[in-house]
Protein backbone atom coordinates (compact mmCIF):
# COMPACT_ATOMS: atom_id res chain seq x y z
CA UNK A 1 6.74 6.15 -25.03
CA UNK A 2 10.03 7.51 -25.76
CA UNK A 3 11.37 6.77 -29.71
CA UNK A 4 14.68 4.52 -29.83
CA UNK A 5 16.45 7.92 -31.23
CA UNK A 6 15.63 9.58 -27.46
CA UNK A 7 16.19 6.64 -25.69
CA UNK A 8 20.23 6.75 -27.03
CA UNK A 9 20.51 10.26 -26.52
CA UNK A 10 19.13 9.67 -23.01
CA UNK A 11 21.80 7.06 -22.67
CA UNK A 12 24.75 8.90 -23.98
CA UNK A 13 23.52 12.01 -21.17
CA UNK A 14 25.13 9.85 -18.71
CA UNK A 15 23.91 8.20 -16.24
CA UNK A 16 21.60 10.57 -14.40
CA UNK A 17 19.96 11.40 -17.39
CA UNK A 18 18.64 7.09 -17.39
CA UNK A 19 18.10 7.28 -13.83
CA UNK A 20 15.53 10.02 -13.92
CA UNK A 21 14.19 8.51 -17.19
CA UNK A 22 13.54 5.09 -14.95
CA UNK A 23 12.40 6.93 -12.39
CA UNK A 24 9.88 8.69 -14.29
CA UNK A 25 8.65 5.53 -15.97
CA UNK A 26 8.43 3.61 -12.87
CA UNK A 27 6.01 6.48 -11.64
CA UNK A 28 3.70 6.03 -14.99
CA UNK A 29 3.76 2.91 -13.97
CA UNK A 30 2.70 3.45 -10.84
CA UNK A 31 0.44 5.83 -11.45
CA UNK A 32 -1.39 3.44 -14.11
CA UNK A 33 -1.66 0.68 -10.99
CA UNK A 34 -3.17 3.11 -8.99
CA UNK A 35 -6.02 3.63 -12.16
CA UNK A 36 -6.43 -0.06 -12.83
CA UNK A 37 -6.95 -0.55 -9.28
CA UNK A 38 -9.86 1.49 -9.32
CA UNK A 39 -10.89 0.52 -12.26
CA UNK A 40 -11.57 -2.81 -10.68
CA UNK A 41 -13.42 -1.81 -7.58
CA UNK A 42 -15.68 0.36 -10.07
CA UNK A 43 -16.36 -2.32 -11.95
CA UNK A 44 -17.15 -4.64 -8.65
CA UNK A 45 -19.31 -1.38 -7.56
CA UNK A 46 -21.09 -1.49 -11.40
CA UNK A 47 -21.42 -5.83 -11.05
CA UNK A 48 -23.14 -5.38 -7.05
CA UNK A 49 -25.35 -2.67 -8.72
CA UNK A 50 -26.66 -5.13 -11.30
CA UNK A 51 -27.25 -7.40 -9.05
CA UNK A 52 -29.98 -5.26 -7.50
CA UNK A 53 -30.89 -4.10 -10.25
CA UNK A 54 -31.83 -7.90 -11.30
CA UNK A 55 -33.77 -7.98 -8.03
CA UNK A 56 -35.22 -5.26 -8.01
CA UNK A 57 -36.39 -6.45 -11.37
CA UNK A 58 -37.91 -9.50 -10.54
CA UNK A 59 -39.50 -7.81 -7.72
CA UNK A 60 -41.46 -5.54 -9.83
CA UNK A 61 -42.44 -8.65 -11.87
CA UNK A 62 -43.70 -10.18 -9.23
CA UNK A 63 -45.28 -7.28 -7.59
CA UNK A 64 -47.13 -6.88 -11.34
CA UNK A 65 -48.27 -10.32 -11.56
CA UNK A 66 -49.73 -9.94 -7.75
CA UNK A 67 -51.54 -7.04 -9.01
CA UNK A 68 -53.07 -8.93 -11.94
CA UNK A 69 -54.81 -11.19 -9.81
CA UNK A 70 -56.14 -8.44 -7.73
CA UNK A 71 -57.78 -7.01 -10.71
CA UNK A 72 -58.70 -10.34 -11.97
CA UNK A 73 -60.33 -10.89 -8.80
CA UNK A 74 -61.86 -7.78 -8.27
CA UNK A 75 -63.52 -8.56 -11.37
């Protein structure tokens, strides 16, 4: 971010001088939308991803369990 010092020499450049200085905020800002953005569809990618994970889990727990009683009844 630009001090309040640069920010009144900026101004007192004239007009063209604030112009560009909007302009190039406006494309940080921009820019920054464009991250957060997909920074939220990562994080929906990460969140599905559990989600299988978590079945997957409980899969393999059941799977185990089913194996138990084979041994127990192999027994």
């Amino acid at each position: 971010m630009h001090s309040r010092e640069e920010i009144l020499k900026i101004y007192n450049a004239g007009s063209e001088a604030v112009i560009s200085l909007v302009q190039r905020l406006d494309a940080q800002l921009k820019n920054k939308d464009i991250l957060i953005d997909q920074l939220r569809e990562q994080i929906k990618l990460l969140k599905e991803q559990e989600n299988i994970c978590d079945r997957l889990e409980k899969q393999l727990e059941l799977i185990d369990s089913q194996l138990e009683l084979l041994n127990r009844l192999k027994e």
